[in-house]
N, C-alpha and C. Protein backbone atom coordinates (compact mmCIF):
# COMPACT_ATOMS: atom_id res chain seq x y z
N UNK A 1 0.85 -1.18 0.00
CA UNK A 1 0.00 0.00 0.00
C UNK A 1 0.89 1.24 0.00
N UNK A 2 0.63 1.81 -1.10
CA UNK A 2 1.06 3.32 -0.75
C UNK A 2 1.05 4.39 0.35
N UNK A 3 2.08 5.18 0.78
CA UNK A 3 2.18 5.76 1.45
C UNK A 3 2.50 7.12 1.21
N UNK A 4 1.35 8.54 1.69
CA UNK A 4 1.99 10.09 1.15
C UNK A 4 2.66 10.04 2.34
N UNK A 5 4.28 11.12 1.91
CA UNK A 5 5.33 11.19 2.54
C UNK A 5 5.59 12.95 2.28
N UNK A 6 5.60 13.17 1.42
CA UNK A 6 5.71 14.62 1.53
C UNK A 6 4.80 15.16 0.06
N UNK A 7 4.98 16.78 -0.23
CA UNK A 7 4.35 17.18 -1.37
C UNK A 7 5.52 18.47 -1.57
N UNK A 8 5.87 18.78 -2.87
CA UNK A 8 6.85 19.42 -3.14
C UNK A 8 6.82 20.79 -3.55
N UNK A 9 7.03 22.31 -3.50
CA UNK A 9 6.80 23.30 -4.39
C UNK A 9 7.82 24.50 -4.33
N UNK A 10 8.59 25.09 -5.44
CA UNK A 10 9.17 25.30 -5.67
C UNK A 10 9.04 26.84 -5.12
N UNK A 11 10.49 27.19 -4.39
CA UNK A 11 10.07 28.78 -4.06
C UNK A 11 11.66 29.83 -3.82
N UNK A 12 10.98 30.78 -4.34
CA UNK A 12 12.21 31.83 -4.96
C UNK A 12 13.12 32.09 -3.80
N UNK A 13 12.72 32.15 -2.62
CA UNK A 13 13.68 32.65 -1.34
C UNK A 13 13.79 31.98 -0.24
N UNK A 14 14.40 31.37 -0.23
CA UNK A 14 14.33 30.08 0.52
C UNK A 14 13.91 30.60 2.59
N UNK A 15 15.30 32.06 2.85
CA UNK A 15 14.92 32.73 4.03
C UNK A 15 13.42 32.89 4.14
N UNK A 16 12.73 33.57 3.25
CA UNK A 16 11.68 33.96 3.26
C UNK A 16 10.43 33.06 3.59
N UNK A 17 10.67 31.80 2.93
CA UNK A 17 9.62 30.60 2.87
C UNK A 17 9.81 30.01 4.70
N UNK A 18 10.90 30.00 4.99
CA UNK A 18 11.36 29.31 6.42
C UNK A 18 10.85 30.09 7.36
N UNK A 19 10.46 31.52 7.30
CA UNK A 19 9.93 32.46 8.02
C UNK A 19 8.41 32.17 8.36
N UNK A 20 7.77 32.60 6.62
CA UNK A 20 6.48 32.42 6.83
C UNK A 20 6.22 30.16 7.04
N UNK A 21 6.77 29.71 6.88
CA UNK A 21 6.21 28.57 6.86
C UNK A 21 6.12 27.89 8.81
N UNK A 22 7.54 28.60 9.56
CA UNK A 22 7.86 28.47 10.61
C UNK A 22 6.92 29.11 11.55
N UNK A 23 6.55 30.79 11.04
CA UNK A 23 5.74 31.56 11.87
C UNK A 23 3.72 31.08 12.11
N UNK A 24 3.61 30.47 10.60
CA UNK A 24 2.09 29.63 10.36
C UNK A 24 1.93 28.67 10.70
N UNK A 25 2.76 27.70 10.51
CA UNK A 25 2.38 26.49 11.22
C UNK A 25 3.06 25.84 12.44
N UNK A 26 4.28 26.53 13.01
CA UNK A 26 5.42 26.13 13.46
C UNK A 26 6.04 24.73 12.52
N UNK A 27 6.05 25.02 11.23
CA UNK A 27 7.26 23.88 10.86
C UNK A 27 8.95 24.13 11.13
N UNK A 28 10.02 23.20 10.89
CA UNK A 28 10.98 23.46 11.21
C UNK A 28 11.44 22.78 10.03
N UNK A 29 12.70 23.06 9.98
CA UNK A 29 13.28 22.05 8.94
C UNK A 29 14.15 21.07 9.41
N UNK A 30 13.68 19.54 8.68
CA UNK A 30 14.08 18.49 9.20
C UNK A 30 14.83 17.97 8.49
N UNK A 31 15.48 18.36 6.99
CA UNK A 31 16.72 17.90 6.56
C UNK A 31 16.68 19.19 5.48
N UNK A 32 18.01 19.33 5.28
CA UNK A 32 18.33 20.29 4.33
C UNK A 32 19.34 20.16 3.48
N UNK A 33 18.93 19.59 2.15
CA UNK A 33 20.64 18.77 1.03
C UNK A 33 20.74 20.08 0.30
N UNK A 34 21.74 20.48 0.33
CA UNK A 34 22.28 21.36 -0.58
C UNK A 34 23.02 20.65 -2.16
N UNK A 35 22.62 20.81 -3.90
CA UNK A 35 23.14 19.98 -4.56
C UNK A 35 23.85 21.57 -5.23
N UNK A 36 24.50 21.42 -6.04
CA UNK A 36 25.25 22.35 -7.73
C UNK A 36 24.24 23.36 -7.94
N UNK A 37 22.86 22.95 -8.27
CA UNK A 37 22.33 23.79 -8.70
C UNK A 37 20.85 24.42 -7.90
N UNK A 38 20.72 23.52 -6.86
CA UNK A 38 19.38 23.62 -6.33
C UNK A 38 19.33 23.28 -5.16
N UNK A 39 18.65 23.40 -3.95
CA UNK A 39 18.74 23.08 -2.37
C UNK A 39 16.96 22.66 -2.64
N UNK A 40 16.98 21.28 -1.46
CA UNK A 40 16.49 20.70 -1.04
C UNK A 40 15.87 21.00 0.49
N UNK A 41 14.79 21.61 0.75
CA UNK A 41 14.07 21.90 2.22
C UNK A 41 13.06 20.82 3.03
N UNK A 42 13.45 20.24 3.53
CA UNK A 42 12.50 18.66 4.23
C UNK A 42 11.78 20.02 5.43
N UNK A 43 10.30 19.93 5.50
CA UNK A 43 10.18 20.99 6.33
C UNK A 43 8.74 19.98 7.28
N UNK A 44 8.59 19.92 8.50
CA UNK A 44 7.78 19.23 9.37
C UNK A 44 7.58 20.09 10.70
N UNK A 45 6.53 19.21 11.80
CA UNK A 45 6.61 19.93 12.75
C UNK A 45 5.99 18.86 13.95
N UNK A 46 5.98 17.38 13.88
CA UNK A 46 5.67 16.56 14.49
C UNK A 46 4.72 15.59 14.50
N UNK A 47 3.71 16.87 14.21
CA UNK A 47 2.20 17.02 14.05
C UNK A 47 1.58 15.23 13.25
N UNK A 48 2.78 15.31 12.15
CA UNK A 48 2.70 13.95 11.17
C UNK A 48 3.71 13.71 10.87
N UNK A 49 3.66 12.56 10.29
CA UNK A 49 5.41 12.02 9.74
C UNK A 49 5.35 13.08 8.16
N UNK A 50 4.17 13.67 7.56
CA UNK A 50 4.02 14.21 6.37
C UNK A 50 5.33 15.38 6.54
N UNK A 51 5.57 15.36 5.13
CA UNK A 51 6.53 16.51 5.12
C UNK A 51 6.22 17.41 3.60
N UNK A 52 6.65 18.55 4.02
CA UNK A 52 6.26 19.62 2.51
C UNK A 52 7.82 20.26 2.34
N UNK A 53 8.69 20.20 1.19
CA UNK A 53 9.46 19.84 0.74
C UNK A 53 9.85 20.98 -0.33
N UNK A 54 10.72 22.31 -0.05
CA UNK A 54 10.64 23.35 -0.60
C UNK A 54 11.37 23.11 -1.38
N UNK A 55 11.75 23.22 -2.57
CA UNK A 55 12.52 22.96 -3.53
C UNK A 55 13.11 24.40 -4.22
N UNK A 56 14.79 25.12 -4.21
CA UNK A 56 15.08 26.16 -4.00
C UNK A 56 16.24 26.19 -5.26
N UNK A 57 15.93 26.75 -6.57
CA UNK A 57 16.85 26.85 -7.56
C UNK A 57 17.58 27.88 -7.68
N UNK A 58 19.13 27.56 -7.61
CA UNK A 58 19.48 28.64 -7.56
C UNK A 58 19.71 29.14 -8.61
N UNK A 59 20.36 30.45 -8.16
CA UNK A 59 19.92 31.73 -9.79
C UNK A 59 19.09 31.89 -10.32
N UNK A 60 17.99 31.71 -9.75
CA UNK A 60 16.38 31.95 -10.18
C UNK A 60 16.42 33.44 -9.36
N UNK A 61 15.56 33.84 -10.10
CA UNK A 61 15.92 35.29 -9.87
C UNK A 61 14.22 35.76 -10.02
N UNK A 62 13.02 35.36 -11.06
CA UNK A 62 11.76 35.46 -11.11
C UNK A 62 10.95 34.50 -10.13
N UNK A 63 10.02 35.18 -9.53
CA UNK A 63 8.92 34.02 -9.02
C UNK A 63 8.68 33.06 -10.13
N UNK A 64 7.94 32.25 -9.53
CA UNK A 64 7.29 31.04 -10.13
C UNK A 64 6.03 31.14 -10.16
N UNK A 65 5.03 30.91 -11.13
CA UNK A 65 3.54 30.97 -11.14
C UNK A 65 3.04 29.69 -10.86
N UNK A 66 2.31 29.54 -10.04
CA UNK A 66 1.58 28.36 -9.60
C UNK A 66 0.81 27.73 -10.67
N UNK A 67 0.20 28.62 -11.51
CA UNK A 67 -0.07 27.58 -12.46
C UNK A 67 -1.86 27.38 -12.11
N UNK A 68 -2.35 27.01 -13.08
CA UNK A 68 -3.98 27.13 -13.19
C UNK A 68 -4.26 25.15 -12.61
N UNK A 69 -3.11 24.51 -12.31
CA UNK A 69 -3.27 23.02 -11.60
C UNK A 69 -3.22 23.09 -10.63
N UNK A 70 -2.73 23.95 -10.13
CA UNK A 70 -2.12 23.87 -8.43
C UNK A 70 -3.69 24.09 -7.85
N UNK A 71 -4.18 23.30 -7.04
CA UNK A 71 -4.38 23.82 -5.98
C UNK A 71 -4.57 24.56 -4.17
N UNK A 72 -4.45 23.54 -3.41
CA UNK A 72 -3.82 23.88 -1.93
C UNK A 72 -3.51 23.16 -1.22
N UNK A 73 -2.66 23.29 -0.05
CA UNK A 73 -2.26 22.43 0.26
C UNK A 73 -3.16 22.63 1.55
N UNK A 74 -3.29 21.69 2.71
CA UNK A 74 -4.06 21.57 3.94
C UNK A 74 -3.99 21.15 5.19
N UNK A 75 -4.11 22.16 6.04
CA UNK A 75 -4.04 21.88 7.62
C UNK A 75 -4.89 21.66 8.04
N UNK A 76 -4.66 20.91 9.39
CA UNK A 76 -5.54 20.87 10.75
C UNK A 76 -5.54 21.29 11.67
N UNK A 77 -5.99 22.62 12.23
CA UNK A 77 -5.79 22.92 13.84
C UNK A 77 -7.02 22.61 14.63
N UNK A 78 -6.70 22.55 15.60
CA UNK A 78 -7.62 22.21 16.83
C UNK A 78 -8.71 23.53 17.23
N UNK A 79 -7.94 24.52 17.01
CA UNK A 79 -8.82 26.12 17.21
C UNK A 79 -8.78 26.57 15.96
N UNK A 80 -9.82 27.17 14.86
CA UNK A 80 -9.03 27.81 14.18
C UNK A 80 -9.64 29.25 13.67
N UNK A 81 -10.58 29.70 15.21
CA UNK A 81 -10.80 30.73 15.09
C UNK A 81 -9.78 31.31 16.12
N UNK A 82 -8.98 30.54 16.68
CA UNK A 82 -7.34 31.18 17.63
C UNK A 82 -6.79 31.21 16.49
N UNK A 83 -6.77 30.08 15.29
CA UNK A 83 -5.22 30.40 14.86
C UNK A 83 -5.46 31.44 13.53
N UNK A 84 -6.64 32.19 13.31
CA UNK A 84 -6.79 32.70 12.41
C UNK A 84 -6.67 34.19 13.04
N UNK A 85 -7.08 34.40 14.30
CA UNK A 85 -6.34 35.59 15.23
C UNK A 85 -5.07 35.68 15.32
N UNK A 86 -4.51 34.32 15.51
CA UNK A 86 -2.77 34.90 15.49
C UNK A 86 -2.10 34.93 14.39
N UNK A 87 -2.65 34.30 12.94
CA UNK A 87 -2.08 34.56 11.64
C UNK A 87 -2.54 35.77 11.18
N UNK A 88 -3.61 36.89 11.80
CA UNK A 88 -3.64 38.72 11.76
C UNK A 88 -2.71 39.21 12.42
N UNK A 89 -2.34 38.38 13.71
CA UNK A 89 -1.67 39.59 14.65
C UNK A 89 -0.21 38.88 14.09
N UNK A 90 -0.21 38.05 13.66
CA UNK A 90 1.59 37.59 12.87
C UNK A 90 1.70 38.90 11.68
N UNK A 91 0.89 39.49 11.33
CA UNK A 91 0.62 39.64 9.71
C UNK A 91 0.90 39.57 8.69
N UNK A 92 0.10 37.83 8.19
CA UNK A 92 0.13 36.64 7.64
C UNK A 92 -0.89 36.90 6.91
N UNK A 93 -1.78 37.97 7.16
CA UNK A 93 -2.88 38.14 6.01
C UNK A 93 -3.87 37.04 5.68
N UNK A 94 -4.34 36.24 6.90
CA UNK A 94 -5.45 35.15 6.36
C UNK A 94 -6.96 35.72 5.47
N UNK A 95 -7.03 35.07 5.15
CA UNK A 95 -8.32 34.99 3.94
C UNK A 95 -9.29 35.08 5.37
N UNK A 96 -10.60 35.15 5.04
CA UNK A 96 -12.02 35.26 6.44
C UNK A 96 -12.32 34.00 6.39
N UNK A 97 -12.97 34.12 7.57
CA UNK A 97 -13.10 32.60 8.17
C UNK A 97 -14.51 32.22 7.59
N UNK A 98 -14.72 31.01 6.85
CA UNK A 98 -15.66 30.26 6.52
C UNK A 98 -16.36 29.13 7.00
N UNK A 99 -17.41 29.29 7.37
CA UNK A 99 -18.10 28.01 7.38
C UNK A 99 -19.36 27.40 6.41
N UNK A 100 -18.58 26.07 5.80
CA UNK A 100 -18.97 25.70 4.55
C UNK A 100 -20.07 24.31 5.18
N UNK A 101 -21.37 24.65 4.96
CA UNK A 101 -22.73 23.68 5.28
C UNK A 101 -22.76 22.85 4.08
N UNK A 102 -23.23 21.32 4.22
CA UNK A 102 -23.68 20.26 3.89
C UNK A 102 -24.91 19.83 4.24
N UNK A 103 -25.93 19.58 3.83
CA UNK A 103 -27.38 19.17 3.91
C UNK A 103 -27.56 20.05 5.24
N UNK A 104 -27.62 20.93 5.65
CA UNK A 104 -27.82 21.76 7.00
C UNK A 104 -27.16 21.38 7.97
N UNK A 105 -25.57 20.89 7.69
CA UNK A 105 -24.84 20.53 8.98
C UNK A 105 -23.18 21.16 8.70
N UNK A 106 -22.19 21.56 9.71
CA UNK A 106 -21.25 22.00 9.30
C UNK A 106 -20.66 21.23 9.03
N UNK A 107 -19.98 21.00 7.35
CA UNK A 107 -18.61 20.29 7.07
C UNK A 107 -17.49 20.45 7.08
N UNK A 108 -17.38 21.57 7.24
CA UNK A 108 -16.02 22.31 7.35
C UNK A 108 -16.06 23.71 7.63
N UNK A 109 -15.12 24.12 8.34
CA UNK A 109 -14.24 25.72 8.85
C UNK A 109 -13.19 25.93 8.94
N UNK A 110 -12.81 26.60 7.81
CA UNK A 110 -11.46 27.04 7.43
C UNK A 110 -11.29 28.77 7.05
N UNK A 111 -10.21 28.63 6.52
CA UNK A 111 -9.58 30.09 5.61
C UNK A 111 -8.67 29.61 5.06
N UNK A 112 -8.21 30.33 3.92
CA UNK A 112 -7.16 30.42 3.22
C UNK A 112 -6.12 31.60 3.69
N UNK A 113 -4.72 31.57 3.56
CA UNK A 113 -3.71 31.88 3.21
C UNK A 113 -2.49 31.62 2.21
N UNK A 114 -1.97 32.89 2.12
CA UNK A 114 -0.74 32.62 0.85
C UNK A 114 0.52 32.81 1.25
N UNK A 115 1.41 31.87 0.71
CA UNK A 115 2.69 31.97 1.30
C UNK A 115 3.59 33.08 0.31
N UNK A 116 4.71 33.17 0.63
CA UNK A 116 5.02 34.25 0.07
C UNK A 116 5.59 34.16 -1.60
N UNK A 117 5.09 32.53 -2.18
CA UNK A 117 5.21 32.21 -3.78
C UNK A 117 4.19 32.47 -4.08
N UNK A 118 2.50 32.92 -3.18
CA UNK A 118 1.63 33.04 -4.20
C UNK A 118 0.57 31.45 -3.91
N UNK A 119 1.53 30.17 -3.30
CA UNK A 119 1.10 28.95 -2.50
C UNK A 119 -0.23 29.62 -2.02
N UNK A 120 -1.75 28.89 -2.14
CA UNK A 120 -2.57 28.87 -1.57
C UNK A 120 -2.36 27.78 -0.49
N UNK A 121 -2.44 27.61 0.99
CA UNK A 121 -2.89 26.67 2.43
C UNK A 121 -4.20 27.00 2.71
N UNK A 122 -4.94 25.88 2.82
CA UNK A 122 -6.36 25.62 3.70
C UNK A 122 -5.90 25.50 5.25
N UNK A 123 -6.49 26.04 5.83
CA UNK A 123 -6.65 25.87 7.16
C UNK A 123 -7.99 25.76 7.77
N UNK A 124 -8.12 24.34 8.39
CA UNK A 124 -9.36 23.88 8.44
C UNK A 124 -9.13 23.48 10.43
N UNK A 125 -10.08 23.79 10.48
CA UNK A 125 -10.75 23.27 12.17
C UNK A 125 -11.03 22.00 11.96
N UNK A 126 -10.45 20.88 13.05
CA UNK A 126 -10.49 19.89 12.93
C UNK A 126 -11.55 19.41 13.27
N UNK A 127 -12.58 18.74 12.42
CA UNK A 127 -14.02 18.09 12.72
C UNK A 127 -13.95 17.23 11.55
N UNK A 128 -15.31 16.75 12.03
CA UNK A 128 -15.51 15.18 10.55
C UNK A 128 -14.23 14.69 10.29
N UNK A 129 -14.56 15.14 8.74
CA UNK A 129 -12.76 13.84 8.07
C UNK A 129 -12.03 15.15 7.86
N UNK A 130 -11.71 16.07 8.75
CA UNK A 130 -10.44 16.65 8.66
C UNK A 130 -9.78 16.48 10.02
N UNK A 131 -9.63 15.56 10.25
CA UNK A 131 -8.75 15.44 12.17
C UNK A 131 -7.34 15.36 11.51
């Protein structure tokens, strides 16, 4: 059986990504390969064995456009009308907080944020099948 292990996306400043990615979710970085032309970011925070995996070319000098495929990547917090207060008072600029109904019951509560490539993250309150 297959196993997801990480998800990968490419980003212009590597300082910059370690900031906002460290200050939003508390990730850290859990391995870091430096190769010739490009650095490798293993980035986690306990939470899961999952890892998101910054991929950093050097002499790239333009952003990268995400592209009309991409779409987001997704968290779970336990509060996330706390953590959508402290991603204002970080100022992290979250998207407003939503709550999205199913046959008259809540399925989900989240917001969006963007990292500093332009990356859309869901941030969802953990209920139903988002634990």
């Amino acid at each position: 059986m297959a196993k997801m292990i990480h998800s990968m996306i490419r980003v212009l400043d590597e300082a910059r990504s370690l900031d906002f990615y460290s200050r939003a979710f508390g990730f850290g970085v859990v391995q870091r390969l430096d190769f010739d032309t490009f650095t490798l970011v293993y980035l986690g925070n306990g939470e899961t064995p999952f890892e998101l995996e910054l991929t950093v070319n050097k002499g790239r000098t333009e952003s990268y456009a995400p592209g009309d495929g991409y779409g987001h990547l997704a968290v779970s917090v336990e509060d996330v009308t706390a953590e959508h207060a402290r991603f204002e008072a970080e100022g992290l600029n979250p998207g407003k907080l939503v709550d999205f109904n199913r046959d008259g019951a809540l399925f989900a509560r989240f917001f969006f944020v963007t990292d500093p490539d332009g990356y859309k993250i869901e941030v969802l309150q953990r209920h139903g099948r988002f634990l």
